[in-house]
PDB file of N, CA and C in Angstrom:
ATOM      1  N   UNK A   1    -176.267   4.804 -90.854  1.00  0.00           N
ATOM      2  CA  UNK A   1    -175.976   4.928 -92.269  1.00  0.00           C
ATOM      3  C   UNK A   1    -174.661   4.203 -92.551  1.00  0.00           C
ATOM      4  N   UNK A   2    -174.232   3.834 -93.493  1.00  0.00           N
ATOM      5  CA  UNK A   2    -173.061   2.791 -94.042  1.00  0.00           C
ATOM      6  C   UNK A   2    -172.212   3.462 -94.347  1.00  0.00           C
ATOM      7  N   UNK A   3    -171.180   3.623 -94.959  1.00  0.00           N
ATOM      8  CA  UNK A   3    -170.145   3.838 -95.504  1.00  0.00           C
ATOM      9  C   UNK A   3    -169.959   3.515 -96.547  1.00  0.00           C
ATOM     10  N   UNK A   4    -169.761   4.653 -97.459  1.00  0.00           N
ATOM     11  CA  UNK A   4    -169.538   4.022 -98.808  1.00  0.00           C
ATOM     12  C   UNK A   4    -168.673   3.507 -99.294  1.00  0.00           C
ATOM     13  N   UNK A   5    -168.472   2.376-100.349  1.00  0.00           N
ATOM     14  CA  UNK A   5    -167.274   2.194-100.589  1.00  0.00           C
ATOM     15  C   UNK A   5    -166.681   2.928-101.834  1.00  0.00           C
ATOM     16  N   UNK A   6    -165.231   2.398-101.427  1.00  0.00           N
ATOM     17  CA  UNK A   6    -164.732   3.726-102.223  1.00  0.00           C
ATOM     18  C   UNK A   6    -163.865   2.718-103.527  1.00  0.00           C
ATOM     19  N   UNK A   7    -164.332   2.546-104.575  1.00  0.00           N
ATOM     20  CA  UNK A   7    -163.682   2.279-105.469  1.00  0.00           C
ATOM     21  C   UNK A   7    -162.435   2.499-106.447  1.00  0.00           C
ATOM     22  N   UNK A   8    -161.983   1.918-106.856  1.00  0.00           N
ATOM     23  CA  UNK A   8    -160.384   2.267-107.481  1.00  0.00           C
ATOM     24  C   UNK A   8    -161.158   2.707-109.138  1.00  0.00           C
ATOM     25  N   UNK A   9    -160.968   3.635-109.249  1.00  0.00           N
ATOM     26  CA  UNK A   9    -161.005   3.377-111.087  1.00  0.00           C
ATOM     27  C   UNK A   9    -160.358   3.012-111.882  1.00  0.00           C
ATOM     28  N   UNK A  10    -160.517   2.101-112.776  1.00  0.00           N
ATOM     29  CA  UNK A  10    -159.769   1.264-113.882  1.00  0.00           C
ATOM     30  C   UNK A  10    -158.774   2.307-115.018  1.00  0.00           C
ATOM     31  N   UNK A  11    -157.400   1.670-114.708  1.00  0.00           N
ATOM     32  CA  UNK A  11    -156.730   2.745-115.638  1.00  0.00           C
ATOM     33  C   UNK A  11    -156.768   2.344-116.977  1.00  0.00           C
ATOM     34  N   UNK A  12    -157.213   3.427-117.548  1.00  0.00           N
ATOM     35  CA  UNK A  12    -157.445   3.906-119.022  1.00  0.00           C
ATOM     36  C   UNK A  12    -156.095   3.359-119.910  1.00  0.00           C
ATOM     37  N   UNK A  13    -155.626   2.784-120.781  1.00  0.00           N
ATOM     38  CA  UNK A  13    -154.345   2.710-121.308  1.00  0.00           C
ATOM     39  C   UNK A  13    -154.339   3.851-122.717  1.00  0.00           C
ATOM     40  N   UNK A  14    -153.400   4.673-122.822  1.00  0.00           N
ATOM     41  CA  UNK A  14    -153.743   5.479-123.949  1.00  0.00           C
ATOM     42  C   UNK A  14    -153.536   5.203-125.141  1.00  0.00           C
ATOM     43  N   UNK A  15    -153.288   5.784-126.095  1.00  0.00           N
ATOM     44  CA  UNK A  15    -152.952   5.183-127.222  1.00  0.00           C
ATOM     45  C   UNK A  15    -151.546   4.379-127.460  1.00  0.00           C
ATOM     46  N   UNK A  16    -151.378   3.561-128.035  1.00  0.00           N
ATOM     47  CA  UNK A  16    -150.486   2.174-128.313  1.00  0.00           C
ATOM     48  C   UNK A  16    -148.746   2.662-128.727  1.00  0.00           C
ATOM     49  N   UNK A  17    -148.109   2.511-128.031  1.00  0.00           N
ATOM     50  CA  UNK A  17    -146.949   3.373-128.715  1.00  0.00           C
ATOM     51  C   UNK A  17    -146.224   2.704-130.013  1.00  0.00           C
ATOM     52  N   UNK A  18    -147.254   1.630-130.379  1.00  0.00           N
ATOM     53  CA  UNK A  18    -146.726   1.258-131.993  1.00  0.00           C
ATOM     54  C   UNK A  18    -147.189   2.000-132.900  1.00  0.00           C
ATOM     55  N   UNK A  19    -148.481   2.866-132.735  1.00  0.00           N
ATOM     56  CA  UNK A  19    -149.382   3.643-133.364  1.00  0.00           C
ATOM     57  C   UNK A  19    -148.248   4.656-134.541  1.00  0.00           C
ATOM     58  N   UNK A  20    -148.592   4.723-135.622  1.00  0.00           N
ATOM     59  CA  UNK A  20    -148.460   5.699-136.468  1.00  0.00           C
ATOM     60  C   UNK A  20    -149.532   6.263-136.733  1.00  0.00           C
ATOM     61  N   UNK A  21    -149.185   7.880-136.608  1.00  0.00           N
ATOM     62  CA  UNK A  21    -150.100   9.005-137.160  1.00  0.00           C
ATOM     63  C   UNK A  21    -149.495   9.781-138.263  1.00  0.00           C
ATOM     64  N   UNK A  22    -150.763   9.498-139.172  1.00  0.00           N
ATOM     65  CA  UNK A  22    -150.211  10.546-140.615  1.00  0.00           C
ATOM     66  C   UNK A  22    -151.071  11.434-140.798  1.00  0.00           C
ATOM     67  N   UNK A  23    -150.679  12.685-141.249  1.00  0.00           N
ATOM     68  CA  UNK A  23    -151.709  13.545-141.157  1.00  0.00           C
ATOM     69  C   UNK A  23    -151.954  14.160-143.188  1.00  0.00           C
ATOM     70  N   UNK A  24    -150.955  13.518-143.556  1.00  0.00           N
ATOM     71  CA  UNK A  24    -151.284  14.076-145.191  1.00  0.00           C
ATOM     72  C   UNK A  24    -150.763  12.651-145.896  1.00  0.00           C
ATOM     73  N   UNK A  25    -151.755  12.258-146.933  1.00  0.00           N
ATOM     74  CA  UNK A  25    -151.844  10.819-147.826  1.00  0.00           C
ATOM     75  C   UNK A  25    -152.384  11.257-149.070  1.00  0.00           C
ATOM     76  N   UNK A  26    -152.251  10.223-149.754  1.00  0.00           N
ATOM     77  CA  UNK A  26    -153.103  10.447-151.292  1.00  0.00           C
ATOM     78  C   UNK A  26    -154.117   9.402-151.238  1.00  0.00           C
ATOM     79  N   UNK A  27    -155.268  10.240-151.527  1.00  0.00           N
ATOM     80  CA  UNK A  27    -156.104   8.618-151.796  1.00  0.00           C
ATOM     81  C   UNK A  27    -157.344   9.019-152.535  1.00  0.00           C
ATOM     82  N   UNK A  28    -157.388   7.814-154.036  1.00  0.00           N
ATOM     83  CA  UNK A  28    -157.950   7.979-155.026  1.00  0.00           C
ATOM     84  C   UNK A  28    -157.501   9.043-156.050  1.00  0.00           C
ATOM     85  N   UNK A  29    -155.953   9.411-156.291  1.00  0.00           N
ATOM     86  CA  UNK A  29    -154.925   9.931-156.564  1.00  0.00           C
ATOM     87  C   UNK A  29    -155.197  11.602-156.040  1.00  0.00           C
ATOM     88  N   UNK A  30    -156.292  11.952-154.760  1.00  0.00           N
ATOM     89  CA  UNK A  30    -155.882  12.764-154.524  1.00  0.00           C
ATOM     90  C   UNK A  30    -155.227  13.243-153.553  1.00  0.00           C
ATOM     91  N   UNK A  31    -154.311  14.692-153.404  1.00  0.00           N
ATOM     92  CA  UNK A  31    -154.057  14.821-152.010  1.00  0.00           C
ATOM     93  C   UNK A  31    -154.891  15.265-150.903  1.00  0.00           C
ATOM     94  N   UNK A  32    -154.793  14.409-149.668  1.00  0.00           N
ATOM     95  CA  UNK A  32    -155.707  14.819-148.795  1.00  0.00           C
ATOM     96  C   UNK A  32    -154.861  15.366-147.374  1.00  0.00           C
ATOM     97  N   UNK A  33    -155.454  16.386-146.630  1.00  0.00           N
ATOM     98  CA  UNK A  33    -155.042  16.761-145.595  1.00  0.00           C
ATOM     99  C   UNK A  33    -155.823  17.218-144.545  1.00  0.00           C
ATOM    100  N   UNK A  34    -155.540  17.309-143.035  1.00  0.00           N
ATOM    101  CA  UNK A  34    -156.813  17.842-142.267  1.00  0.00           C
ATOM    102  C   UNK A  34    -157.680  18.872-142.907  1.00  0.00           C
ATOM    103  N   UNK A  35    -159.283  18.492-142.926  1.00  0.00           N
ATOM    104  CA  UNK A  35    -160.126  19.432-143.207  1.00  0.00           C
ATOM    105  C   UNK A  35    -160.849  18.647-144.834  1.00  0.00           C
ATOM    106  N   UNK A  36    -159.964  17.878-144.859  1.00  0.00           N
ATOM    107  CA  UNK A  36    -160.360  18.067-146.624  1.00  0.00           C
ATOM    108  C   UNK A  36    -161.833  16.877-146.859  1.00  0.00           C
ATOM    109  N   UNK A  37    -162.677  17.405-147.123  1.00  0.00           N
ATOM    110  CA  UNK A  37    -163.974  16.312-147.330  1.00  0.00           C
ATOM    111  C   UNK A  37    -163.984  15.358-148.060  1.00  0.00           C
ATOM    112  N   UNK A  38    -164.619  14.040-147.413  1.00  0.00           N
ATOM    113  CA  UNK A  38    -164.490  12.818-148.287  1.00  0.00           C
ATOM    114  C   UNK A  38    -166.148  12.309-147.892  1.00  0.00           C
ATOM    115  N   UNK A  39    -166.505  11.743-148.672  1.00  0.00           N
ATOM    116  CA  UNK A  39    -167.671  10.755-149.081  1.00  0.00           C
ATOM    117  C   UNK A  39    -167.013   9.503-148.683  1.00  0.00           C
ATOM    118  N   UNK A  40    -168.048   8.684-147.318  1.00  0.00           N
ATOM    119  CA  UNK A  40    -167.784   7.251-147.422  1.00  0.00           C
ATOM    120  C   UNK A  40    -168.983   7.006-147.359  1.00  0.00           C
ATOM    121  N   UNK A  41    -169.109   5.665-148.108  1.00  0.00           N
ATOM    122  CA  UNK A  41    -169.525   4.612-148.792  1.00  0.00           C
ATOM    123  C   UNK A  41    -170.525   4.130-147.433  1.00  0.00           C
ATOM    124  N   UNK A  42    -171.721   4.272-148.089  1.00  0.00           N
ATOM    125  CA  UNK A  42    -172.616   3.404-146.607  1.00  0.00           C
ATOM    126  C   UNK A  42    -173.012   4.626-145.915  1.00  0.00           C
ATOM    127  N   UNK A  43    -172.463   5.573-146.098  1.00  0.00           N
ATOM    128  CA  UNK A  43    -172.773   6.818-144.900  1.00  0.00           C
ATOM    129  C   UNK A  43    -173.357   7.800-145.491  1.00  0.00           C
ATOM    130  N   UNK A  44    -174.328   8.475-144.778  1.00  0.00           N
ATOM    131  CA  UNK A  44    -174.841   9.829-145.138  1.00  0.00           C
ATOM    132  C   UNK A  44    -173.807  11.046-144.863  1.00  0.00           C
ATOM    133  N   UNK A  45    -173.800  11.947-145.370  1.00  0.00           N
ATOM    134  CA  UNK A  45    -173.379  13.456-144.988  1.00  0.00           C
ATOM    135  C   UNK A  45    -171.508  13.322-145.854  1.00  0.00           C
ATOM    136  N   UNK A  46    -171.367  14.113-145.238  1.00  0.00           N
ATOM    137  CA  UNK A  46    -169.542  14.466-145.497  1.00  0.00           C
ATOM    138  C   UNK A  46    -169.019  14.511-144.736  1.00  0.00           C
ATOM    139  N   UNK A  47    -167.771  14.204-144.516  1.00  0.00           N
ATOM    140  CA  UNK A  47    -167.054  14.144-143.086  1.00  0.00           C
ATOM    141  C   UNK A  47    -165.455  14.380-143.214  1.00  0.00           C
ATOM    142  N   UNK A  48    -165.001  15.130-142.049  1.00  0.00           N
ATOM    143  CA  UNK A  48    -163.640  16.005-142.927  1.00  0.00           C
ATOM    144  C   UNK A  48    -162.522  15.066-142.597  1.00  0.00           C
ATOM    145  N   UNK A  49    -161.379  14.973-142.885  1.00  0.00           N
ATOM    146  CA  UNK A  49    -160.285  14.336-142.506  1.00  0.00           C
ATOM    147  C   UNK A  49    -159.748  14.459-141.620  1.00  0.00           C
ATOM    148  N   UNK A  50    -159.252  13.947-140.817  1.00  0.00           N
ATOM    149  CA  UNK A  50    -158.533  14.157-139.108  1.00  0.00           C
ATOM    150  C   UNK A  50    -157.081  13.975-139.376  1.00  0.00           C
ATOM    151  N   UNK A  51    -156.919  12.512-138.771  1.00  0.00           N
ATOM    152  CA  UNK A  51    -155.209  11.537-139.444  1.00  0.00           C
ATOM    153  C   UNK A  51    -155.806  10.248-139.841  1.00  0.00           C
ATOM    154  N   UNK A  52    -155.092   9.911-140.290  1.00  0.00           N
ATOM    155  CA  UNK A  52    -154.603   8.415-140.682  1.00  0.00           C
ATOM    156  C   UNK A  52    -153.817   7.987-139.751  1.00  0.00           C
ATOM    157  N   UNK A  53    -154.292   6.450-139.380  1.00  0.00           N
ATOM    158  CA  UNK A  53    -153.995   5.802-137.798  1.00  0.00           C
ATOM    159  C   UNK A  53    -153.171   4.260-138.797  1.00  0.00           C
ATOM    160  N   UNK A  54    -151.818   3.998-137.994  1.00  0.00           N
ATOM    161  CA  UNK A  54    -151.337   2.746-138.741  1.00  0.00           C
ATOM    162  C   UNK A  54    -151.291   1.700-137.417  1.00  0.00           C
ATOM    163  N   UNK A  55    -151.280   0.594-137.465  1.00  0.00           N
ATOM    164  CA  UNK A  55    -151.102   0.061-136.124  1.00  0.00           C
ATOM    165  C   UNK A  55    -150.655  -1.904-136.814  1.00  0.00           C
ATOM    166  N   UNK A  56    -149.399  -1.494-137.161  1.00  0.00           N
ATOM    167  CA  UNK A  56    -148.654  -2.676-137.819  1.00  0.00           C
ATOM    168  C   UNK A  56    -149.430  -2.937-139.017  1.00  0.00           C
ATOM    169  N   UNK A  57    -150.071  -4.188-139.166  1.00  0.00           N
ATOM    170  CA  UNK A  57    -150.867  -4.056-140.980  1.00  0.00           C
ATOM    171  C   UNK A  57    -152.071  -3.275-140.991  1.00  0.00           C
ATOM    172  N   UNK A  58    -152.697  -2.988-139.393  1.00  0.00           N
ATOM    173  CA  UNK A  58    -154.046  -2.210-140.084  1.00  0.00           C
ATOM    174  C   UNK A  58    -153.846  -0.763-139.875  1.00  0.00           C
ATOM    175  N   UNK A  59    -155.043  -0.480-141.097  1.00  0.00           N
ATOM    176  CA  UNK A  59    -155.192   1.119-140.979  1.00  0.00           C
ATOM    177  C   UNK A  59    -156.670   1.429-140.890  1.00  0.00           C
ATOM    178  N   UNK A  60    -156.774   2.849-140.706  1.00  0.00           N
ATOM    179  CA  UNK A  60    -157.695   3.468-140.288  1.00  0.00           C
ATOM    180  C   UNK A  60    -157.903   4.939-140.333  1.00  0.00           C
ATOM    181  N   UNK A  61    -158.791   5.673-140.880  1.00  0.00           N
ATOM    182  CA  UNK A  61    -158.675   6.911-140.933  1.00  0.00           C
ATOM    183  C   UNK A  61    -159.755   7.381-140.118  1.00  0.00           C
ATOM    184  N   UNK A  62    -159.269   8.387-139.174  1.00  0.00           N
ATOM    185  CA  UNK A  62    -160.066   9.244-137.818  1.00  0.00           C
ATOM    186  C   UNK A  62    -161.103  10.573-138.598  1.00  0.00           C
ATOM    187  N   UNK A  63    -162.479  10.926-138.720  1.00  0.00           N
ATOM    188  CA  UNK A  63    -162.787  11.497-139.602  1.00  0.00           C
ATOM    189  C   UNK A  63    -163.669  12.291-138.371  1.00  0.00           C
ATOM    190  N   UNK A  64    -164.509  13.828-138.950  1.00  0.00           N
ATOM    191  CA  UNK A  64    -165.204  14.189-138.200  1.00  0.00           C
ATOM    192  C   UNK A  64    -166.205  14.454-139.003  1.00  0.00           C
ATOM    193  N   UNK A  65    -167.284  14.540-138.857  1.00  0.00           N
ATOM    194  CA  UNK A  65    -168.340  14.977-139.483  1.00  0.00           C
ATOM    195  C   UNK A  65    -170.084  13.841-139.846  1.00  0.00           C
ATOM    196  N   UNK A  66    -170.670  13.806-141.104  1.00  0.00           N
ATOM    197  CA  UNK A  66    -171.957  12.989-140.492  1.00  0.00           C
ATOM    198  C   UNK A  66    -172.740  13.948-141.067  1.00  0.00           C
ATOM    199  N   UNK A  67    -174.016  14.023-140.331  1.00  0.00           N
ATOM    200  CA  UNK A  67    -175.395  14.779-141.080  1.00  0.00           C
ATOM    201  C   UNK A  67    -175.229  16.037-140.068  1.00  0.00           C
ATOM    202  N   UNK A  68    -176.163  16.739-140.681  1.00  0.00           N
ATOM    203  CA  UNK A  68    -175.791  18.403-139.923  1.00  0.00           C
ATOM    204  C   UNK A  68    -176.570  18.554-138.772  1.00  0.00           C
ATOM    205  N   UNK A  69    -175.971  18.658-137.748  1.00  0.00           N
ATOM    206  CA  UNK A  69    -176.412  19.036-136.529  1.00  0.00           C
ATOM    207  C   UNK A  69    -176.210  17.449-135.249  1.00  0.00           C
ATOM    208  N   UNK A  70    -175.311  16.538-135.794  1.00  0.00           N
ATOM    209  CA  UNK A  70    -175.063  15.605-135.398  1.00  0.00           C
ATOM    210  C   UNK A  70    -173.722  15.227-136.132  1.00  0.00           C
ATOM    211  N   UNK A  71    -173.250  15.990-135.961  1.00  0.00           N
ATOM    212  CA  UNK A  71    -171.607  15.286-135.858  1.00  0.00           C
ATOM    213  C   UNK A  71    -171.173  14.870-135.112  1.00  0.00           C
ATOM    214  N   UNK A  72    -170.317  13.846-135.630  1.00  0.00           N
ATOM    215  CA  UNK A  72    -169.126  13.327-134.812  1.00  0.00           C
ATOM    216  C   UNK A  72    -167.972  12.486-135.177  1.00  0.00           C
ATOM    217  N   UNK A  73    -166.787  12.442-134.214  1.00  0.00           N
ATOM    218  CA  UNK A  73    -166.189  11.660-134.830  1.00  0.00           C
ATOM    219  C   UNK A  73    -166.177   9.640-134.948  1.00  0.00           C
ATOM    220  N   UNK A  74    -165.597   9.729-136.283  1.00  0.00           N
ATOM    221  CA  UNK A  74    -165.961   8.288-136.796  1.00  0.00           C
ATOM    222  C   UNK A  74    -164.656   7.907-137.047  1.00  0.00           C
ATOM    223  N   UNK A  75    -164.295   6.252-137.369  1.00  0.00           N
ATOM    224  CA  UNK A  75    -163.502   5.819-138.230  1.00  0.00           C
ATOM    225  C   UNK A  75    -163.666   4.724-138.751  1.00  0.00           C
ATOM    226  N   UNK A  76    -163.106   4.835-140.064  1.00  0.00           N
ATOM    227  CA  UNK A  76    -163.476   4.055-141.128  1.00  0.00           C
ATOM    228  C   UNK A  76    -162.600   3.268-141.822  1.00  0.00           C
ATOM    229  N   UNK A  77    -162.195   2.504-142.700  1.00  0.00           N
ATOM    230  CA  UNK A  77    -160.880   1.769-143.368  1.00  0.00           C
ATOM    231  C   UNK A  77    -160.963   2.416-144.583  1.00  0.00           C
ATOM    232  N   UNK A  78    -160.003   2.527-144.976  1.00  0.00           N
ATOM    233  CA  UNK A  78    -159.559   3.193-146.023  1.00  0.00           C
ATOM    234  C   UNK A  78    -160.451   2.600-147.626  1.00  0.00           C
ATOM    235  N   UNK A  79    -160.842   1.289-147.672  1.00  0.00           N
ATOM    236  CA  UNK A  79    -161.407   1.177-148.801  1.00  0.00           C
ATOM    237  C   UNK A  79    -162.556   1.739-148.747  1.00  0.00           C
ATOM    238  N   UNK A  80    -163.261   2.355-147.789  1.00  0.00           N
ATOM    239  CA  UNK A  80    -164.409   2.990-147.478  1.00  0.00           C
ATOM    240  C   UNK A  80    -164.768   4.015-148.497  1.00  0.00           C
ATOM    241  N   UNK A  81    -163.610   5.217-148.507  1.00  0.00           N
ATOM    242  CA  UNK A  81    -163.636   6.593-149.079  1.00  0.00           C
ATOM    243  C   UNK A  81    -164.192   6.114-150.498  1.00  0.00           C
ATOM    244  N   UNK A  82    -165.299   7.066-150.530  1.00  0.00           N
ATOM    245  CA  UNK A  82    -165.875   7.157-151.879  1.00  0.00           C
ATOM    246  C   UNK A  82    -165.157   7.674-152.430  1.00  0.00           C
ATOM    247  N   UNK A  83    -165.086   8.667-152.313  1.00  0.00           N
ATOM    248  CA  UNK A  83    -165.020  10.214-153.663  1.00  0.00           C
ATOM    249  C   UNK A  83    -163.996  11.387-152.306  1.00  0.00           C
ATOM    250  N   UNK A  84    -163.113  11.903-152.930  1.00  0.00           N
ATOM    251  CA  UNK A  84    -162.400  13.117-152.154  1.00  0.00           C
ATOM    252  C   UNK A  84    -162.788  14.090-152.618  1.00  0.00           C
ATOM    253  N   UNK A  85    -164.028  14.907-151.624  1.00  0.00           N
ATOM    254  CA  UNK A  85    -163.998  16.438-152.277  1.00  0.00           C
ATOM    255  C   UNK A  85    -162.994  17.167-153.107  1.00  0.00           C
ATOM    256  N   UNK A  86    -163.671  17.824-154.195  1.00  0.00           N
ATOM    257  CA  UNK A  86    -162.435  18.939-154.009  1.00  0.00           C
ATOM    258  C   UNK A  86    -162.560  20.743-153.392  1.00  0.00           C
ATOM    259  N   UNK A  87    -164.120  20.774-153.555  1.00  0.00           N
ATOM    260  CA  UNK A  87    -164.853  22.184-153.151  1.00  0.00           C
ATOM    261  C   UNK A  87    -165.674  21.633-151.377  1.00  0.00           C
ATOM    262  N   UNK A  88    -164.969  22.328-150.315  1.00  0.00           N
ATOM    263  CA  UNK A  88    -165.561  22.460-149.317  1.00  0.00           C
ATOM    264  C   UNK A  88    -167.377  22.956-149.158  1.00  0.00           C
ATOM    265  N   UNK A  89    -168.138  22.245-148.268  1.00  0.00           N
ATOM    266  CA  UNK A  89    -169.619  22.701-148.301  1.00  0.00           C
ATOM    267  C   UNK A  89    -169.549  22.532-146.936  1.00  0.00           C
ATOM    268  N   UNK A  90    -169.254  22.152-146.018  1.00  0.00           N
ATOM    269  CA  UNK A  90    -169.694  21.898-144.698  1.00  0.00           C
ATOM    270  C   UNK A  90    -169.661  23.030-143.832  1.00  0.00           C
ATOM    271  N   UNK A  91    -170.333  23.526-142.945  1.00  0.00           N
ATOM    272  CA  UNK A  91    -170.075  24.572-142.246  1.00  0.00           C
ATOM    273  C   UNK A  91    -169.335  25.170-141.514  1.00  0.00           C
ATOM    274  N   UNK A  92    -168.195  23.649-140.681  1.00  0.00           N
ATOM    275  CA  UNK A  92    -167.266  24.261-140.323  1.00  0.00           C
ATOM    276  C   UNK A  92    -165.805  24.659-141.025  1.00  0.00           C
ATOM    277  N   UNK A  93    -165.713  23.968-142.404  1.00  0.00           N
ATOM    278  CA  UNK A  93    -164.479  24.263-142.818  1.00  0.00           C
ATOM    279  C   UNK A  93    -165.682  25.509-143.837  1.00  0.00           C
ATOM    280  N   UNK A  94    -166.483  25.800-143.902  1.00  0.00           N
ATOM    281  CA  UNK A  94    -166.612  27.287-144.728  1.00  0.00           C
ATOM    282  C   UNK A  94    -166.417  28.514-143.789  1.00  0.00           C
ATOM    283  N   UNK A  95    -166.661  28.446-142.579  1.00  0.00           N
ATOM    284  CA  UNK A  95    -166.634  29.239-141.379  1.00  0.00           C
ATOM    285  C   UNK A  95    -165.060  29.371-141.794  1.00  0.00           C
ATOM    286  N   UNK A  96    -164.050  27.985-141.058  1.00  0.00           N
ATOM    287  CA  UNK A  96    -162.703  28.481-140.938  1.00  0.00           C
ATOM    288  C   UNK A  96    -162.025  28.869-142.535  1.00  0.00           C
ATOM    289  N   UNK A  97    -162.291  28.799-143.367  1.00  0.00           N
ATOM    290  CA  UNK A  97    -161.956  29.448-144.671  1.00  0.00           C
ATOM    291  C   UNK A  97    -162.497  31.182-144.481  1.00  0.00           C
ATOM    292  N   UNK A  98    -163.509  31.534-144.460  1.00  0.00           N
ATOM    293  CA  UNK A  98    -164.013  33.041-144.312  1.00  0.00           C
ATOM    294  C   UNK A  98    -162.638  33.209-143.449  1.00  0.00           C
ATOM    295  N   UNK A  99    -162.280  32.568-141.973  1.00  0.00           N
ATOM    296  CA  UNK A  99    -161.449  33.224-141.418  1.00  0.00           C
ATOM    297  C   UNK A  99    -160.236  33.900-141.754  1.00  0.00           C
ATOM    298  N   UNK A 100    -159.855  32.803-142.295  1.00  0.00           N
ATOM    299  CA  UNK A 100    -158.721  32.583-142.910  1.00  0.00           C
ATOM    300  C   UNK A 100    -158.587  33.989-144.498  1.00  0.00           C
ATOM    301  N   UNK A 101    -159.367  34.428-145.068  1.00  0.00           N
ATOM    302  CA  UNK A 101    -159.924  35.069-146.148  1.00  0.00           C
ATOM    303  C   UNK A 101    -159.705  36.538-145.170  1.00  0.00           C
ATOM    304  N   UNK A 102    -160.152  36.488-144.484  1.00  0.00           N
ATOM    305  CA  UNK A 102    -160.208  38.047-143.171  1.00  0.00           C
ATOM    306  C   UNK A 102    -159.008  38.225-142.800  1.00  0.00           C
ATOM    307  N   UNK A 103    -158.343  37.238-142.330  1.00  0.00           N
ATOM    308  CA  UNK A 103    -157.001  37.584-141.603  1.00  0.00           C
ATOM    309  C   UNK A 103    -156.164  38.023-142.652  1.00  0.00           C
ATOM    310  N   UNK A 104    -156.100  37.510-144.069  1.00  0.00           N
ATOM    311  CA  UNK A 104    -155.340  37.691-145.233  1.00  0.00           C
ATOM    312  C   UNK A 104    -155.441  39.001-145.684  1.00  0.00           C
ATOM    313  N   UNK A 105    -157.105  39.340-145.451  1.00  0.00           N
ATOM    314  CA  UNK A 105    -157.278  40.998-146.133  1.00  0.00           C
ATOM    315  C   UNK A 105    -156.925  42.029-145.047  1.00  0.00           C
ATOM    316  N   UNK A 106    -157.062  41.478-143.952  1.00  0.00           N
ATOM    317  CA  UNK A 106    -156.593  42.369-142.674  1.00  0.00           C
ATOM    318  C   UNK A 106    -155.074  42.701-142.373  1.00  0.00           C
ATOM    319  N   UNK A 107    -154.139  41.706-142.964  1.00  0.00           N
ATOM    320  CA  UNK A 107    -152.985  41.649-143.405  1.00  0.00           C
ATOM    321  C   UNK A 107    -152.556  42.688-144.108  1.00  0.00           C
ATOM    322  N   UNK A 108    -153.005  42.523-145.321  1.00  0.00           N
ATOM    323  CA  UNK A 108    -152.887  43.836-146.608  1.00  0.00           C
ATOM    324  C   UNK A 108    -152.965  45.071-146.738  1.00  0.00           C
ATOM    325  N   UNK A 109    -154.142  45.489-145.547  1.00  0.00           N
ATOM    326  CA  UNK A 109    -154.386  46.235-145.030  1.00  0.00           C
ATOM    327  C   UNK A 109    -153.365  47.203-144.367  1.00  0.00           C
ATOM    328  N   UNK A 110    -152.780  46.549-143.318  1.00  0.00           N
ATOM    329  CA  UNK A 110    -151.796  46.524-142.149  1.00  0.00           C
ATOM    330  C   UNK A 110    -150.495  46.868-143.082  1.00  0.00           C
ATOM    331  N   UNK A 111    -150.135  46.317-144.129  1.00  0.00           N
ATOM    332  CA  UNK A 111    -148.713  46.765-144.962  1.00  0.00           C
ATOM    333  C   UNK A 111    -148.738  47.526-145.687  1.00  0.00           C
ATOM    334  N   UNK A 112    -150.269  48.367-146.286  1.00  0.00           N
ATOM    335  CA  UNK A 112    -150.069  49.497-146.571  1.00  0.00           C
ATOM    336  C   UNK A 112    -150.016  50.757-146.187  1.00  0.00           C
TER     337      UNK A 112
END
């Protein structure tokens, strides 16, 4: 029997240390921040906001979401964004809102 060979694996370089990350912008005069749903252009479903990626003149916004039961993350250029939600529908930011709604009344609770 042979010997296998043993290969080096290729190092990964991580992200660029010119990189800017923003995590709150306005766009289409609204404010947007992680979670907040946007409509792009060309795409089916809704997809939530991550950051905003700068990398000298270009940009890019990191998004999660897509059709239901197949998400993932995407990114897109900024002239993309259709429309900025303003009422959440997707399942995971209605899930983490209920949470968020519980911990508040569980709170109230607790100080009286």
């Amino acid at each position: 029997m042979a010997k296998k060979k043993i290969v080096d694996a290729p190092i990964v370089p991580g992200p660029n240390a010119e990189w800017e990350y923003v995590t709150e912008l306005q766009i289409n005069g609204r404010h947007v921040t992680p979670g907040t749903e946007l409509k792009i252009q060309g795409e089916r479903g809704r997809f939530r906001f991550v950051k905003l990626v700068r990398n000298g003149d270009l940009e890019w916004i990191d998004v999660w979401g897509g059709l239901k039961k197949s998400e993932s993350m995407r990114s897109f250029r900024l002239d993309r964004v259709k429309r900025v939600h303003y009422k959440n529908q997707t399942v995971g930011n209605l899930a983490q809102e209920y949470k968020e709604k519980k911990a508040l009344l569980k709170a109230e609770k607790e100080e009286e």
